[in-house]
PDB file of N, CA and C in Angstrom:
ATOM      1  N   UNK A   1      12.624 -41.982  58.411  1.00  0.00           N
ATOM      2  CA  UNK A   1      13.786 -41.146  58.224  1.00  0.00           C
ATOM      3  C   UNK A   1      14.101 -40.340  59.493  1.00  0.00           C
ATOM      4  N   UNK A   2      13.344 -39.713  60.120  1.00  0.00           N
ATOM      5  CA  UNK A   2      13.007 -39.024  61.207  1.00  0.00           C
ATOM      6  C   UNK A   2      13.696 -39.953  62.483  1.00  0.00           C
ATOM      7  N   UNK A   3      13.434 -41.125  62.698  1.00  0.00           N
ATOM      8  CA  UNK A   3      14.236 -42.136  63.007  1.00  0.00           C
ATOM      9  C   UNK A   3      15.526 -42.508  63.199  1.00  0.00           C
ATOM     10  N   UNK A   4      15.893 -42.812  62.426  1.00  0.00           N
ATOM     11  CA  UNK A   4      17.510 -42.863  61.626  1.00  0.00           C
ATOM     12  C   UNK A   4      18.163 -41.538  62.381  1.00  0.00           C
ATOM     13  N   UNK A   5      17.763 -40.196  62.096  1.00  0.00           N
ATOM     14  CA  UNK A   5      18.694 -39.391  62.077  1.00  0.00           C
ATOM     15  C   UNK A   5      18.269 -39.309  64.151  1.00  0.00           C
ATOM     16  N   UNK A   6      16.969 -39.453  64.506  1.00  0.00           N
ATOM     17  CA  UNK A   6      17.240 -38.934  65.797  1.00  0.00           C
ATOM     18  C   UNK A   6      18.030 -40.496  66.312  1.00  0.00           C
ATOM     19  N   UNK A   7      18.242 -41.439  66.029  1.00  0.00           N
ATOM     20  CA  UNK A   7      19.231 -42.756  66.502  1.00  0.00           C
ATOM     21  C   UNK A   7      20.919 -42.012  66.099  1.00  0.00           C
ATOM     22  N   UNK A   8      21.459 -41.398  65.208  1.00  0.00           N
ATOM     23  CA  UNK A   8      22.019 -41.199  64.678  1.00  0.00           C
ATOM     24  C   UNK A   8      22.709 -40.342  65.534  1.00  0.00           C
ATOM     25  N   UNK A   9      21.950 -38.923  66.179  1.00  0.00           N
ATOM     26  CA  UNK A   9      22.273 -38.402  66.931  1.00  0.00           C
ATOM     27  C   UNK A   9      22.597 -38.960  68.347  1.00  0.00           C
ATOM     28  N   UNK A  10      21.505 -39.305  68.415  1.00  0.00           N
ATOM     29  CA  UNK A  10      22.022 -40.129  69.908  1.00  0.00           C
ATOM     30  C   UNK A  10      23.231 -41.297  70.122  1.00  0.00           C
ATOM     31  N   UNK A  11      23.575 -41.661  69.040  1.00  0.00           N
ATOM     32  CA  UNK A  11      24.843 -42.499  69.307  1.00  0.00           C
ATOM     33  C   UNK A  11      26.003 -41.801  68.800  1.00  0.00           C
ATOM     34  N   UNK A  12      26.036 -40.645  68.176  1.00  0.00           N
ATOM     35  CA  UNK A  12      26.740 -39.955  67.976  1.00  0.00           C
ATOM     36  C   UNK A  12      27.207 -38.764  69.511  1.00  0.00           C
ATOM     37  N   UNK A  13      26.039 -38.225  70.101  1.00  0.00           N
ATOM     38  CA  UNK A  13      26.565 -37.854  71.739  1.00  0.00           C
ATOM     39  C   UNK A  13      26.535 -38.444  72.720  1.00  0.00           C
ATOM     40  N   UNK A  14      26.572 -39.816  72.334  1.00  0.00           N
ATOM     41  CA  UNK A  14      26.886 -40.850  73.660  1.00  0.00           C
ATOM     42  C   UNK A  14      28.670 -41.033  73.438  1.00  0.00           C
ATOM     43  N   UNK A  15      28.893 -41.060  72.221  1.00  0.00           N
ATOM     44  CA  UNK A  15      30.423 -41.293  71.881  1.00  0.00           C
ATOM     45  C   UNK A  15      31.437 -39.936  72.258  1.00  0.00           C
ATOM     46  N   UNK A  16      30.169 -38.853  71.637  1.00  0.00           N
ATOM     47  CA  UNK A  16      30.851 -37.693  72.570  1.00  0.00           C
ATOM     48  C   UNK A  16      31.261 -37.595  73.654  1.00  0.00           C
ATOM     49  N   UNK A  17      30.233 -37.833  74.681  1.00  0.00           N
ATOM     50  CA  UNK A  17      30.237 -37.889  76.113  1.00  0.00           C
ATOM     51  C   UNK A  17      31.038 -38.999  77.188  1.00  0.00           C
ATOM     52  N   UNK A  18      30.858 -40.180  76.222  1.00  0.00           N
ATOM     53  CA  UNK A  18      32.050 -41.680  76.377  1.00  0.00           C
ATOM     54  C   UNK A  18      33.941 -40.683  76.541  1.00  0.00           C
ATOM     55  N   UNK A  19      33.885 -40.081  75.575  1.00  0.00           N
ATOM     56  CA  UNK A  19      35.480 -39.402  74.826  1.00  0.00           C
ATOM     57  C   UNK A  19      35.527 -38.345  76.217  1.00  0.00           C
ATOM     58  N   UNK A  20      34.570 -37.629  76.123  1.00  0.00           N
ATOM     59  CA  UNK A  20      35.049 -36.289  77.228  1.00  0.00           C
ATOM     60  C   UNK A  20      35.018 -36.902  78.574  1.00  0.00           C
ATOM     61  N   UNK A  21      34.364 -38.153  78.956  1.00  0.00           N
ATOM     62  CA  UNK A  21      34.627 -38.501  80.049  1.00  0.00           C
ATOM     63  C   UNK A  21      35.477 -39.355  80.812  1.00  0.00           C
ATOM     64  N   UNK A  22      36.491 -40.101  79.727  1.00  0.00           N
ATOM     65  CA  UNK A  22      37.836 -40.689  79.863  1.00  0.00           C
ATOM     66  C   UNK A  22      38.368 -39.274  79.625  1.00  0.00           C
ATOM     67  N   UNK A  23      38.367 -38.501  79.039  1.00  0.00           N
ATOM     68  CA  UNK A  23      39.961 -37.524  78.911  1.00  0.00           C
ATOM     69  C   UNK A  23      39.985 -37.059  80.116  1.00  0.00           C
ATOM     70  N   UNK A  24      38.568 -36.553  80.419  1.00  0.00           N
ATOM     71  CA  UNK A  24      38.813 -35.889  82.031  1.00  0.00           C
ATOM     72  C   UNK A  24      39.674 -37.194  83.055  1.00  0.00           C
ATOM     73  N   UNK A  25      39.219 -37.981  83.141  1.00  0.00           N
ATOM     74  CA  UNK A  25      40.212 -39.217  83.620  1.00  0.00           C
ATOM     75  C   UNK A  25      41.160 -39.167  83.981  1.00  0.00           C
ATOM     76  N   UNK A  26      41.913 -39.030  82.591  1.00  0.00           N
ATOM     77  CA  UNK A  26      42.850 -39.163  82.479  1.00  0.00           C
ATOM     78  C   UNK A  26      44.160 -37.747  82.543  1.00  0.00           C
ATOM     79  N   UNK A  27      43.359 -37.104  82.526  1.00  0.00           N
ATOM     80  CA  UNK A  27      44.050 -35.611  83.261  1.00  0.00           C
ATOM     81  C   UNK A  27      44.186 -35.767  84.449  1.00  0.00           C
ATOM     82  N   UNK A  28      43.207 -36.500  85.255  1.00  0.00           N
ATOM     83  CA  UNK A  28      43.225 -36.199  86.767  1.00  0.00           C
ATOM     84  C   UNK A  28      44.754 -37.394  86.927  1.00  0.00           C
ATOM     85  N   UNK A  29      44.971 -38.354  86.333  1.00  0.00           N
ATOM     86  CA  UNK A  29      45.896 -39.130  86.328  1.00  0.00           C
ATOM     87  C   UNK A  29      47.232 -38.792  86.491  1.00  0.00           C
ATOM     88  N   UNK A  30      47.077 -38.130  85.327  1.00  0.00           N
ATOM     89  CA  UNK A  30      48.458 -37.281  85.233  1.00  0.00           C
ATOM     90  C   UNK A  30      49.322 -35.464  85.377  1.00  0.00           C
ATOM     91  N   UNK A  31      48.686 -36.104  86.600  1.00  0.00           N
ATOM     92  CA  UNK A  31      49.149 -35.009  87.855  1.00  0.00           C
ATOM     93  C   UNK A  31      50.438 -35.447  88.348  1.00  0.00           C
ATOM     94  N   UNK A  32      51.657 -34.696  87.524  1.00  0.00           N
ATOM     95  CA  UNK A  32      52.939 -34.714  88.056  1.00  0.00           C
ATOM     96  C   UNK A  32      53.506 -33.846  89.005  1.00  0.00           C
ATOM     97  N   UNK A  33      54.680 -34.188  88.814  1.00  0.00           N
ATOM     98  CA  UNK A  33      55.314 -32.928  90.219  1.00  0.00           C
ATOM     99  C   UNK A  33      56.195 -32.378  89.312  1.00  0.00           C
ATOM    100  N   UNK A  34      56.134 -30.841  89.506  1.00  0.00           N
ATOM    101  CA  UNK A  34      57.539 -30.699  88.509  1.00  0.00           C
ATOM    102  C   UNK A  34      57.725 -29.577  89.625  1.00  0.00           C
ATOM    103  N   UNK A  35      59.365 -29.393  89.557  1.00  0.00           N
ATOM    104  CA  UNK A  35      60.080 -28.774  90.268  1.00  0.00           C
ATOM    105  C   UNK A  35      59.646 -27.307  89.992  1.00  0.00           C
ATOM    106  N   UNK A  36      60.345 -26.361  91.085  1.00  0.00           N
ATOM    107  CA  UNK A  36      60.360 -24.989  90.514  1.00  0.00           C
ATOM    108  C   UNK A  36      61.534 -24.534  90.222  1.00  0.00           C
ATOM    109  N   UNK A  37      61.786 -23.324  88.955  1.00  0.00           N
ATOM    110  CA  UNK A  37      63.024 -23.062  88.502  1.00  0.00           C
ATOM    111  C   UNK A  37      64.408 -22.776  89.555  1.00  0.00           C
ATOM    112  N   UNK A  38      63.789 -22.607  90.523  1.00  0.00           N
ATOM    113  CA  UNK A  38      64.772 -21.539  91.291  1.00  0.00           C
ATOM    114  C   UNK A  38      65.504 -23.078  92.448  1.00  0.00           C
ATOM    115  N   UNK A  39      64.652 -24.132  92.061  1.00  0.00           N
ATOM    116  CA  UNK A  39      65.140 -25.443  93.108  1.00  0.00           C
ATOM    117  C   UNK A  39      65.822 -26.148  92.210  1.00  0.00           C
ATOM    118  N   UNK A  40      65.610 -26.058  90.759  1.00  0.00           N
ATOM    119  CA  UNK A  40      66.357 -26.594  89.797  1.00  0.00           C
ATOM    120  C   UNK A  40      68.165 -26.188  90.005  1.00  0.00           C
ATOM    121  N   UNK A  41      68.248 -25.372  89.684  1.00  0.00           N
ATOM    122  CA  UNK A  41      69.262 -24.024  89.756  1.00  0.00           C
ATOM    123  C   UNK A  41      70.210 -24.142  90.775  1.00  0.00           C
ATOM    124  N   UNK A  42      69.433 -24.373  91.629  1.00  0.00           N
ATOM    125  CA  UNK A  42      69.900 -24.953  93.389  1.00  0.00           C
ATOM    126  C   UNK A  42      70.701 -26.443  93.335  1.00  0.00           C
ATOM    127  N   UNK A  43      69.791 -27.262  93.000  1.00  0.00           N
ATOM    128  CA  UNK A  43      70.040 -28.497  92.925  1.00  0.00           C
ATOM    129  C   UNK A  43      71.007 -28.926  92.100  1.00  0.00           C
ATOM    130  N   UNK A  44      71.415 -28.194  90.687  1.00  0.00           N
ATOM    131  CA  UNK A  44      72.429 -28.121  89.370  1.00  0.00           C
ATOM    132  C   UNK A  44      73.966 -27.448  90.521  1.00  0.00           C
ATOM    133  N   UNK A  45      73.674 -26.729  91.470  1.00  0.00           N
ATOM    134  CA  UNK A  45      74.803 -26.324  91.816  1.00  0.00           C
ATOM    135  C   UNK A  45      75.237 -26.994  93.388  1.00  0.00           C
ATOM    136  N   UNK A  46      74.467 -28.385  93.512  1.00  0.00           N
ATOM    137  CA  UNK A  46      74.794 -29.245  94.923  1.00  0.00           C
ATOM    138  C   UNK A  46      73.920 -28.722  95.899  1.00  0.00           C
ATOM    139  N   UNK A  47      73.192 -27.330  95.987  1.00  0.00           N
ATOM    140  CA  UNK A  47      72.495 -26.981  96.951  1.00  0.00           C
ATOM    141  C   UNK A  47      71.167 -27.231  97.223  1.00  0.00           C
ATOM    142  N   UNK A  48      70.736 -27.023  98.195  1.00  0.00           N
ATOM    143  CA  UNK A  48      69.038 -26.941  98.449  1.00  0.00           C
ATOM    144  C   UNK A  48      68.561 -25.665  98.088  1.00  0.00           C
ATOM    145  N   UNK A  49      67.173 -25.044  97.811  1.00  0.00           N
ATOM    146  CA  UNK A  49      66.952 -23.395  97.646  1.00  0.00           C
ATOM    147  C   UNK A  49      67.140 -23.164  98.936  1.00  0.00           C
ATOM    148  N   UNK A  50      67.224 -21.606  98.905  1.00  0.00           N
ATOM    149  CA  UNK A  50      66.980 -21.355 100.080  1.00  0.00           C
ATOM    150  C   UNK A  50      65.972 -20.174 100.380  1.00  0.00           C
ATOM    151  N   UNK A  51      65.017 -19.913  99.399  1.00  0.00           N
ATOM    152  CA  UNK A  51      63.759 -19.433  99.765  1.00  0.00           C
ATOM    153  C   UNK A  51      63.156 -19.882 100.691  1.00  0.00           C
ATOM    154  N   UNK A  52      62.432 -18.761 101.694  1.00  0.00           N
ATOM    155  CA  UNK A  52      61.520 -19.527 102.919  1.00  0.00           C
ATOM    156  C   UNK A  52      60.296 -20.226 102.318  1.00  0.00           C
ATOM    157  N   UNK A  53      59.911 -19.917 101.016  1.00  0.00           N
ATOM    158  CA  UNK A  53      58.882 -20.838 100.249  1.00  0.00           C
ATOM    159  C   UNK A  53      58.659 -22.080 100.310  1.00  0.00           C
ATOM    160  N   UNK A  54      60.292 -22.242  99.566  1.00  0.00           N
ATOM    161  CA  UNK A  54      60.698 -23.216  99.039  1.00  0.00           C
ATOM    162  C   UNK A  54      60.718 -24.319 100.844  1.00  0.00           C
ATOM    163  N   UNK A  55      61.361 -23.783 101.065  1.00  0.00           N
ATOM    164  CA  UNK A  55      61.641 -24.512 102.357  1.00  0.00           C
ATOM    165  C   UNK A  55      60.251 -24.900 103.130  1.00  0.00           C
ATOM    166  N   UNK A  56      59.089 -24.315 102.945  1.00  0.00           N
ATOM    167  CA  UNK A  56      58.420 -24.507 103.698  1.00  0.00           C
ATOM    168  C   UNK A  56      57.489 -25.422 103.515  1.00  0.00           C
ATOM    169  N   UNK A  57      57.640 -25.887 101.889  1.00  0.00           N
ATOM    170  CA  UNK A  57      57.157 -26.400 101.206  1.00  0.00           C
ATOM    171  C   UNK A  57      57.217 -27.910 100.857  1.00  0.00           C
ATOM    172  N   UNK A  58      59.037 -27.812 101.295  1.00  0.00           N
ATOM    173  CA  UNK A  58      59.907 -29.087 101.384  1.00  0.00           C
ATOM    174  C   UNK A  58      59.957 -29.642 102.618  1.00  0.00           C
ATOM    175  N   UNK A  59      58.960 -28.902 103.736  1.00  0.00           N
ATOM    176  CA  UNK A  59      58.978 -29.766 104.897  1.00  0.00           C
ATOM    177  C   UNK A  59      57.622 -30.166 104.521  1.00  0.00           C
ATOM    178  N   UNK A  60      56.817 -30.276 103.980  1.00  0.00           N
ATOM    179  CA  UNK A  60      55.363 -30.981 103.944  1.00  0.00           C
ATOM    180  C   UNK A  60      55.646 -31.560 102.914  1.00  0.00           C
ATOM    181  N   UNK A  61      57.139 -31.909 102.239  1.00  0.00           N
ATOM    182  CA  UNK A  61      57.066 -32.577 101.176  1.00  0.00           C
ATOM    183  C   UNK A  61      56.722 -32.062  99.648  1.00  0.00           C
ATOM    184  N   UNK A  62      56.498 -31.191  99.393  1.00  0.00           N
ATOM    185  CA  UNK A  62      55.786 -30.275  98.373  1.00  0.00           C
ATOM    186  C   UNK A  62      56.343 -30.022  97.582  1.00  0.00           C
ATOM    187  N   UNK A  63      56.439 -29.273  95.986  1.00  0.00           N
ATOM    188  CA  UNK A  63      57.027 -28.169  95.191  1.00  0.00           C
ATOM    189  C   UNK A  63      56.647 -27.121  95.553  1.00  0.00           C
ATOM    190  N   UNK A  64      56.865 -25.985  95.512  1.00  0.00           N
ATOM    191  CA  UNK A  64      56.453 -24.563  95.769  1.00  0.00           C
ATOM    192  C   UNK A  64      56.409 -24.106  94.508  1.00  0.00           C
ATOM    193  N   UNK A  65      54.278 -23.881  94.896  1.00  0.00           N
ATOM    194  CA  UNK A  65      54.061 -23.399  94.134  1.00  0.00           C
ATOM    195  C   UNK A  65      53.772 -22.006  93.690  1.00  0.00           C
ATOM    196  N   UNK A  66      54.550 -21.423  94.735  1.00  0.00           N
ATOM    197  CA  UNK A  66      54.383 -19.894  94.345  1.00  0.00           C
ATOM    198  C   UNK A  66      55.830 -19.745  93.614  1.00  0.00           C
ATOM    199  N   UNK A  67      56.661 -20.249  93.549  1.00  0.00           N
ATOM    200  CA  UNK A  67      58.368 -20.290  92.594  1.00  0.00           C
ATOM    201  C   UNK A  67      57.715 -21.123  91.158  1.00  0.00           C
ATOM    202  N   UNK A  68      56.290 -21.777  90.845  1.00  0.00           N
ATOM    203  CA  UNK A  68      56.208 -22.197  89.817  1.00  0.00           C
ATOM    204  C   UNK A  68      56.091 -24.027  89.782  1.00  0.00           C
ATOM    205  N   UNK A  69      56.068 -24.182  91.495  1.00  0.00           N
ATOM    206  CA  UNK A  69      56.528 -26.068  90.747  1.00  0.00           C
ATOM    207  C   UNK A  69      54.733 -26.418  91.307  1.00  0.00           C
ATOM    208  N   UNK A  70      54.595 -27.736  91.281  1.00  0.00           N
ATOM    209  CA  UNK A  70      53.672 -28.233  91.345  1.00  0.00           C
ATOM    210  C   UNK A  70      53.407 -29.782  91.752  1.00  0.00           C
ATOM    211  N   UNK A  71      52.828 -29.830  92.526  1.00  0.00           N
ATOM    212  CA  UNK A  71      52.996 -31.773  93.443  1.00  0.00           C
ATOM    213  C   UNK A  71      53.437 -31.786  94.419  1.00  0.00           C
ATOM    214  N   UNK A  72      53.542 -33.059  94.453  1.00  0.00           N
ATOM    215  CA  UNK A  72      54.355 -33.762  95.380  1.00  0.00           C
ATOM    216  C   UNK A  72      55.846 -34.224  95.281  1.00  0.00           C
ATOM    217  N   UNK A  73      56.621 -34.046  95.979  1.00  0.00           N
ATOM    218  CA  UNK A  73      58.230 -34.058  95.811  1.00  0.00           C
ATOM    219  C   UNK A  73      58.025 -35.626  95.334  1.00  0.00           C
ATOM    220  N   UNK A  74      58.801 -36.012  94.149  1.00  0.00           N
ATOM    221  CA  UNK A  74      58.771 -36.951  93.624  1.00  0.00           C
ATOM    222  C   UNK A  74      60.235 -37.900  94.331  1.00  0.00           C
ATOM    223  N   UNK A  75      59.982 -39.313  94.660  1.00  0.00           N
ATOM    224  CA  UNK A  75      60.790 -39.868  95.643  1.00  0.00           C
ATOM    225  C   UNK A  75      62.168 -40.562  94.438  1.00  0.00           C
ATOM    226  N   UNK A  76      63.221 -40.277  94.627  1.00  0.00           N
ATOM    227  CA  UNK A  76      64.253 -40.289  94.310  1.00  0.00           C
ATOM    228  C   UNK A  76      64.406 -41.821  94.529  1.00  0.00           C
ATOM    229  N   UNK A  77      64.956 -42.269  93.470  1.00  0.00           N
ATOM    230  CA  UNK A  77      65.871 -43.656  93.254  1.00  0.00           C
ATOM    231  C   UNK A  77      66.653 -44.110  93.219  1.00  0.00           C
TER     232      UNK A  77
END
């Protein structure tokens, strides 16, 4: 009996550890870019921002993430 339950356990936190170690995975995966509000706003009205943030951010390609965005400027189609 003693058996059973310590097998029991152990394939029970291998499945644990299987699960938490794809999700982490898959977080690292889905690392998007999302804009920041204030480039949104900009962009809705034909313009570029014109925070020095923003700008400084958009020459290395970036979101600015001190306005809130995050990534990499996602390449337009």
């Amino acid at each position: 009996m003693k058996i059973q339950k310590a097998l029991l356990a152990v394939i029970i936190g291998s499945a644990l550890a299987f699960g938490f170690a794809h999700a982490a995975d898959a977080k690292k995966d889905a690392v998007a870019s999302k804009v920041a509000g204030c480039c949104v706003k900009a962009a809705a009205d034909s313009k570029a921002c014109a925070h020095p943030c923003c700008v400084a951010a958009a020459k290395e390609k970036n979101n600015c993430t001190k306005c809130g965005g995050a990534g990499a400027i996602a390449a337009k189609k």
